[in-house]
PDB file of N, CA and C in Angstrom:
ATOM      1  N   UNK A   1    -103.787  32.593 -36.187  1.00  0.00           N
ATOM      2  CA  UNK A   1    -102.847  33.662 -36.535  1.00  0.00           C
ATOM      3  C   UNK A   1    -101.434  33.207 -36.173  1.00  0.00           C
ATOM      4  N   UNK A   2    -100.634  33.295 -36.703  1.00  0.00           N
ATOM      5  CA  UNK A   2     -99.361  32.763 -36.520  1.00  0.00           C
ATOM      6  C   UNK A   2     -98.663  33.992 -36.477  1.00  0.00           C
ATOM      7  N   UNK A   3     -97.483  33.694 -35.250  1.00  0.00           N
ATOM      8  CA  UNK A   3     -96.739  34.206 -34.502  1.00  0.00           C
ATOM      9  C   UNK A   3     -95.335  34.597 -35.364  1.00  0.00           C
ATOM     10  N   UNK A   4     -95.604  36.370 -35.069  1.00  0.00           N
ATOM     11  CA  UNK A   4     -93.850  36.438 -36.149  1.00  0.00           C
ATOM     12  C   UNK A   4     -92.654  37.395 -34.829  1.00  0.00           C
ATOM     13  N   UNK A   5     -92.956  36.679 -33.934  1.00  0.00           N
ATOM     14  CA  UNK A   5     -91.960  37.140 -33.198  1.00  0.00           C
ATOM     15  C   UNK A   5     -90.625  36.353 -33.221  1.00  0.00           C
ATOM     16  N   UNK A   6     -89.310  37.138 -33.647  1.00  0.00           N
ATOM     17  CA  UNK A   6     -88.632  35.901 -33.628  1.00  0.00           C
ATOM     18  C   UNK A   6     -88.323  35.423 -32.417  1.00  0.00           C
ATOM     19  N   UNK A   7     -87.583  34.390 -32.724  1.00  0.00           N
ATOM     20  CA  UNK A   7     -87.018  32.932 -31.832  1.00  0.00           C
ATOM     21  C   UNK A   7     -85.541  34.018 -31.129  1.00  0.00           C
ATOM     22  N   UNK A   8     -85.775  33.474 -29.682  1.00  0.00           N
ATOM     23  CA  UNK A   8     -84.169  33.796 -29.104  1.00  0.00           C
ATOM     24  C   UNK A   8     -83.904  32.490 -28.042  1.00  0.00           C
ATOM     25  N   UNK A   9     -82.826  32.376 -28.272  1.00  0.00           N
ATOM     26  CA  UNK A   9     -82.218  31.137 -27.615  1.00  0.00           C
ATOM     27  C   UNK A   9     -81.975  31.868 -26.178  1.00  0.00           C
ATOM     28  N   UNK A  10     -81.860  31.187 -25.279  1.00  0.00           N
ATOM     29  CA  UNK A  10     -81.224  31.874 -24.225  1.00  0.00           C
ATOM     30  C   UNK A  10     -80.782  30.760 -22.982  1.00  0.00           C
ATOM     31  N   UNK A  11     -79.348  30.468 -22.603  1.00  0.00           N
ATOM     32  CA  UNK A  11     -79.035  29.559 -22.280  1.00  0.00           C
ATOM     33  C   UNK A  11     -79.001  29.980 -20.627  1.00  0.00           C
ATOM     34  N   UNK A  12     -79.431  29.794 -19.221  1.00  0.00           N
ATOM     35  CA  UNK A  12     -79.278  30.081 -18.095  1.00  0.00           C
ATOM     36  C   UNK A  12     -79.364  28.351 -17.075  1.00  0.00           C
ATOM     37  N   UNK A  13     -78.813  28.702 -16.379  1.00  0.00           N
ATOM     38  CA  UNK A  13     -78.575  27.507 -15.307  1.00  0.00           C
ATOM     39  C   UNK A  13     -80.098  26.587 -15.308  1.00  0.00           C
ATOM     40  N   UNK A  14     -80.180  25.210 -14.799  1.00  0.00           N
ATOM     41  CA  UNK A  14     -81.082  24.154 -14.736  1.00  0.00           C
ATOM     42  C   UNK A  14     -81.881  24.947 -13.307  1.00  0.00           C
ATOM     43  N   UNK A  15     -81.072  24.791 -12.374  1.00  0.00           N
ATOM     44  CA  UNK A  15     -81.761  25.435 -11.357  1.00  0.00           C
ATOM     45  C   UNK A  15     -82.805  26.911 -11.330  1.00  0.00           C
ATOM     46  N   UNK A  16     -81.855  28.351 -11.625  1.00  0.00           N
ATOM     47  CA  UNK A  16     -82.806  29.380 -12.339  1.00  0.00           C
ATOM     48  C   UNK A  16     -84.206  29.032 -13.365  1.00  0.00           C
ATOM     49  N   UNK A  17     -83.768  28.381 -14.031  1.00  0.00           N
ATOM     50  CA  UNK A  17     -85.261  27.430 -15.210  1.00  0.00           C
ATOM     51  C   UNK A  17     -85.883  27.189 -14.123  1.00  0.00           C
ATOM     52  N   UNK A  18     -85.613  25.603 -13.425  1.00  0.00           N
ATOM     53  CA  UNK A  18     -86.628  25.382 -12.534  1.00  0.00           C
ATOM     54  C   UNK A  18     -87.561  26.299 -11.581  1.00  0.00           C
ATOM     55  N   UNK A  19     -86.852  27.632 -10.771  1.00  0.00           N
ATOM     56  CA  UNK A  19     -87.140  28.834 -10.089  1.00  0.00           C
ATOM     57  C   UNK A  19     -88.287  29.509 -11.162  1.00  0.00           C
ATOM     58  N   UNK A  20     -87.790  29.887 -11.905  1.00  0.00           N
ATOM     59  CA  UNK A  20     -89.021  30.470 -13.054  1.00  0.00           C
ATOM     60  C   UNK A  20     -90.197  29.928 -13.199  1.00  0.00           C
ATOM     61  N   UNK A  21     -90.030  28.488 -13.334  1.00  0.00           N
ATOM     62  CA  UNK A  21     -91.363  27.552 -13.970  1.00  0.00           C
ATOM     63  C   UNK A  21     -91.834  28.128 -13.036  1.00  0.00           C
ATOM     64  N   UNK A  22     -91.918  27.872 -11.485  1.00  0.00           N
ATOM     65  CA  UNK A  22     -92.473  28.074 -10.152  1.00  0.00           C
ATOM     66  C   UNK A  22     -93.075  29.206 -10.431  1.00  0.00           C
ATOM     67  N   UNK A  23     -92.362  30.124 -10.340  1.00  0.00           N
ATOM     68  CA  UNK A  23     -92.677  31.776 -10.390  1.00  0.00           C
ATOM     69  C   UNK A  23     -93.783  31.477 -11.674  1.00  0.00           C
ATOM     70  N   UNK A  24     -93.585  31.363 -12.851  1.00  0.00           N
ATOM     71  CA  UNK A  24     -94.291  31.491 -13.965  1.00  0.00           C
ATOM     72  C   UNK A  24     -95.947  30.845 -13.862  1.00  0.00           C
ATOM     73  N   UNK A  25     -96.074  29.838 -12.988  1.00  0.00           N
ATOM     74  CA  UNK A  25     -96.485  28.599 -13.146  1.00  0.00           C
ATOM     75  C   UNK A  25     -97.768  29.500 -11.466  1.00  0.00           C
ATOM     76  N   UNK A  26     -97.009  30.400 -10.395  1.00  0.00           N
ATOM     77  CA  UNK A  26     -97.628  31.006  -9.635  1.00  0.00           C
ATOM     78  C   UNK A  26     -98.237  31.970  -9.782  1.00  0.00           C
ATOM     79  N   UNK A  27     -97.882  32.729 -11.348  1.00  0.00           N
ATOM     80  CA  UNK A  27     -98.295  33.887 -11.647  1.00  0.00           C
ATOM     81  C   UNK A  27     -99.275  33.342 -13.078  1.00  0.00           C
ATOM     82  N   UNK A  28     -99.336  32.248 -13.350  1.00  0.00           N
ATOM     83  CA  UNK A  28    -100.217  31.626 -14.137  1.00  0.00           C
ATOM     84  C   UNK A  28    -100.049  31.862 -16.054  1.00  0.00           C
ATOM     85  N   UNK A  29     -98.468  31.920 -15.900  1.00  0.00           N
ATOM     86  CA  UNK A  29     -97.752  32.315 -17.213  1.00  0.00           C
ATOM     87  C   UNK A  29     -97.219  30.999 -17.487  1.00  0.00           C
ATOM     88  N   UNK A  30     -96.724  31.139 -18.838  1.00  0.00           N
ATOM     89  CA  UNK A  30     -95.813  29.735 -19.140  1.00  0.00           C
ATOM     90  C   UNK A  30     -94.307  30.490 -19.054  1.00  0.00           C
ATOM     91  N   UNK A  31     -93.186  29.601 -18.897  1.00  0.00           N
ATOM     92  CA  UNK A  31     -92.035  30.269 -18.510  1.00  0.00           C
ATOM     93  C   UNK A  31     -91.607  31.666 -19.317  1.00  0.00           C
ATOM     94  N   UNK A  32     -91.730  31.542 -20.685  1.00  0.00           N
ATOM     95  CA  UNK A  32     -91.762  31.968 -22.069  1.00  0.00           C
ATOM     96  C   UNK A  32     -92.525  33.450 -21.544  1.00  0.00           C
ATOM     97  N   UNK A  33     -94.054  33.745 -20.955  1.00  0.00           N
ATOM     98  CA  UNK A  33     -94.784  34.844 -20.991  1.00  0.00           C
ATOM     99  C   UNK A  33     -94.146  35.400 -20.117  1.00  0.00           C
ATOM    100  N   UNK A  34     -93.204  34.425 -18.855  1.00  0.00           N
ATOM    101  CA  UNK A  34     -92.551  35.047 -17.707  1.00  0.00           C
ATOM    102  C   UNK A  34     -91.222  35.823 -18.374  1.00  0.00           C
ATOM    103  N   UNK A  35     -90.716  35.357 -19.280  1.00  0.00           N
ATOM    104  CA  UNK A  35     -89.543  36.064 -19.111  1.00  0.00           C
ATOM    105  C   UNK A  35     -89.875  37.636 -19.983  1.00  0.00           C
ATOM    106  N   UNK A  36     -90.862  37.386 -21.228  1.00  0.00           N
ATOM    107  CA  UNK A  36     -91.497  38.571 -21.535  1.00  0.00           C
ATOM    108  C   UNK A  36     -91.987  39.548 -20.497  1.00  0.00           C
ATOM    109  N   UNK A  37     -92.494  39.511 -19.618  1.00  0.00           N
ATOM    110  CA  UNK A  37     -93.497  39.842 -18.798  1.00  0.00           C
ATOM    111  C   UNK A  37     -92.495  40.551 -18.320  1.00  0.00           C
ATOM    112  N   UNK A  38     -91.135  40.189 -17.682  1.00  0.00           N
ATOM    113  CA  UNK A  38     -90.135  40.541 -16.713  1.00  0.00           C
ATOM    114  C   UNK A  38     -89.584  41.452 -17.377  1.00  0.00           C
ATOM    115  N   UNK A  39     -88.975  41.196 -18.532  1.00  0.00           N
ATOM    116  CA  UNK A  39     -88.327  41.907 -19.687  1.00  0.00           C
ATOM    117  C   UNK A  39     -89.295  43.416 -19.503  1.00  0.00           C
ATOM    118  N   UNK A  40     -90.368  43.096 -20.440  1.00  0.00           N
ATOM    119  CA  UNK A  40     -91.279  44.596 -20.481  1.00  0.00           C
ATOM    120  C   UNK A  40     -91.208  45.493 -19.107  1.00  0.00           C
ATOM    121  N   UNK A  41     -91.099  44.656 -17.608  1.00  0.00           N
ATOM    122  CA  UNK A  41     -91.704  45.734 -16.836  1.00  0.00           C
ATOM    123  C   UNK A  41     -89.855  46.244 -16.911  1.00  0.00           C
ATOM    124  N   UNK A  42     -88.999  45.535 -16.988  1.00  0.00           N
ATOM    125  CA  UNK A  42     -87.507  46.039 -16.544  1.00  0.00           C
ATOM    126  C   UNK A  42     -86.802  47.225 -17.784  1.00  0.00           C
ATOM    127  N   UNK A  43     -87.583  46.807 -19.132  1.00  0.00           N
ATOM    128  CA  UNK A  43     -87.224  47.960 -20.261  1.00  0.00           C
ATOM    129  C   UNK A  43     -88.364  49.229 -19.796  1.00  0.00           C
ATOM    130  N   UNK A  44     -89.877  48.691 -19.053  1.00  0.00           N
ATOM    131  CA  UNK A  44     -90.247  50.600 -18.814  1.00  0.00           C
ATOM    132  C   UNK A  44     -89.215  51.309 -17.487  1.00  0.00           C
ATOM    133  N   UNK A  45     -88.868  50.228 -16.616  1.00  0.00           N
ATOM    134  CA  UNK A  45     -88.519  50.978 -15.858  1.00  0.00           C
ATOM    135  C   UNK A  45     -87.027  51.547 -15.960  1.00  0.00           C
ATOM    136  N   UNK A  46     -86.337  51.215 -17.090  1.00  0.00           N
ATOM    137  CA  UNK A  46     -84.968  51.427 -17.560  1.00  0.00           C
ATOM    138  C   UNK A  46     -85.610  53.346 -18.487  1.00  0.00           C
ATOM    139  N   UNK A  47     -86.805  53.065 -19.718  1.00  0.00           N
ATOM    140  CA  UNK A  47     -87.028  53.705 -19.904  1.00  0.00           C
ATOM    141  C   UNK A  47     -87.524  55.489 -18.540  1.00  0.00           C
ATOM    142  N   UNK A  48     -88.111  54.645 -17.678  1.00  0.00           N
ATOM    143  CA  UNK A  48     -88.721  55.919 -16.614  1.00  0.00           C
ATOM    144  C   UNK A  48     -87.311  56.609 -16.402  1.00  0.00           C
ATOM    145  N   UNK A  49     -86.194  55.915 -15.927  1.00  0.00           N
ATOM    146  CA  UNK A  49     -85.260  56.684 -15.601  1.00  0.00           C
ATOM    147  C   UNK A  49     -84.038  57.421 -16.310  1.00  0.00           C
ATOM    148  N   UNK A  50     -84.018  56.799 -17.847  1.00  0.00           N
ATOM    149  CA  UNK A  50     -83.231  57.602 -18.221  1.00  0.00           C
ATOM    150  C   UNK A  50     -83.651  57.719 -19.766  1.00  0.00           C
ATOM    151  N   UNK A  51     -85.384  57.961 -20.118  1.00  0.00           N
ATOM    152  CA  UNK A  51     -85.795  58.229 -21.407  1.00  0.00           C
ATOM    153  C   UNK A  51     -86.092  56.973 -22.121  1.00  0.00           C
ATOM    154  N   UNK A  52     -86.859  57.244 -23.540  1.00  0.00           N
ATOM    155  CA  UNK A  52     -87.545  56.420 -23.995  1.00  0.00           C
ATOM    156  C   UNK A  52     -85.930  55.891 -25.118  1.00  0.00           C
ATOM    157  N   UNK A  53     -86.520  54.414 -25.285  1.00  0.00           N
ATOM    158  CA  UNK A  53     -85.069  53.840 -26.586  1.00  0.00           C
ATOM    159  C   UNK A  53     -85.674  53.848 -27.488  1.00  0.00           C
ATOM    160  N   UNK A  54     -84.676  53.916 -28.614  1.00  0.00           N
ATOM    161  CA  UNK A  54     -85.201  53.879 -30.103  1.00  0.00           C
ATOM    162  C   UNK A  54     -85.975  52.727 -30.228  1.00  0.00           C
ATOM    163  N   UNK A  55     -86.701  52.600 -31.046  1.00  0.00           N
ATOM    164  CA  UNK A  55     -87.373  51.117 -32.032  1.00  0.00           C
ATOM    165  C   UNK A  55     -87.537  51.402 -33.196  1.00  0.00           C
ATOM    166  N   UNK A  56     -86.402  50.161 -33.165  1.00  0.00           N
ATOM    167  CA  UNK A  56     -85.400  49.891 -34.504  1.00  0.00           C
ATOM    168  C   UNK A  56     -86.446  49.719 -35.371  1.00  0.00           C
TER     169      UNK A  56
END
C-alpha cells in the first residue's frame, strides 16, 4: 500500500536530530514516527485546552 501522506521538509539543528534518533531509537520509533508521535500527543493536548481545530 503506498503512502499518500505528504512530504514536509523540516530543517532543525545536527545536535536536536541526533537527541531524537536517541529518544526515537529508545522508544523503538524511527525519527520520522517520533516526530509524528510528538506532534499528535501536542495537537490533542492543544485541542483539550482550548477545543477541537478544523480539518481542512
Amino acid at each position: 500500500m503506498k503512502n499518500y501522506c505528504p512530504r514536509f521538509t523540516l530543517r532543525i539543528p545536527q545536535e536536536m536530530l541526533n537527541k531524537l534518533g536517541c529518544i526515537a531509537s529508545n522508544n523503538g520509533r524511527t525519527k520520522n514516527k517520533e516526530i509524528e508521535f510528538l506532534l499528535k500527543r501536542h495537537i490533542a493536548e492543544y485541542e483539550r485546552l482550548y477545543g477541537p481545530l478544523k480539518k481542512d
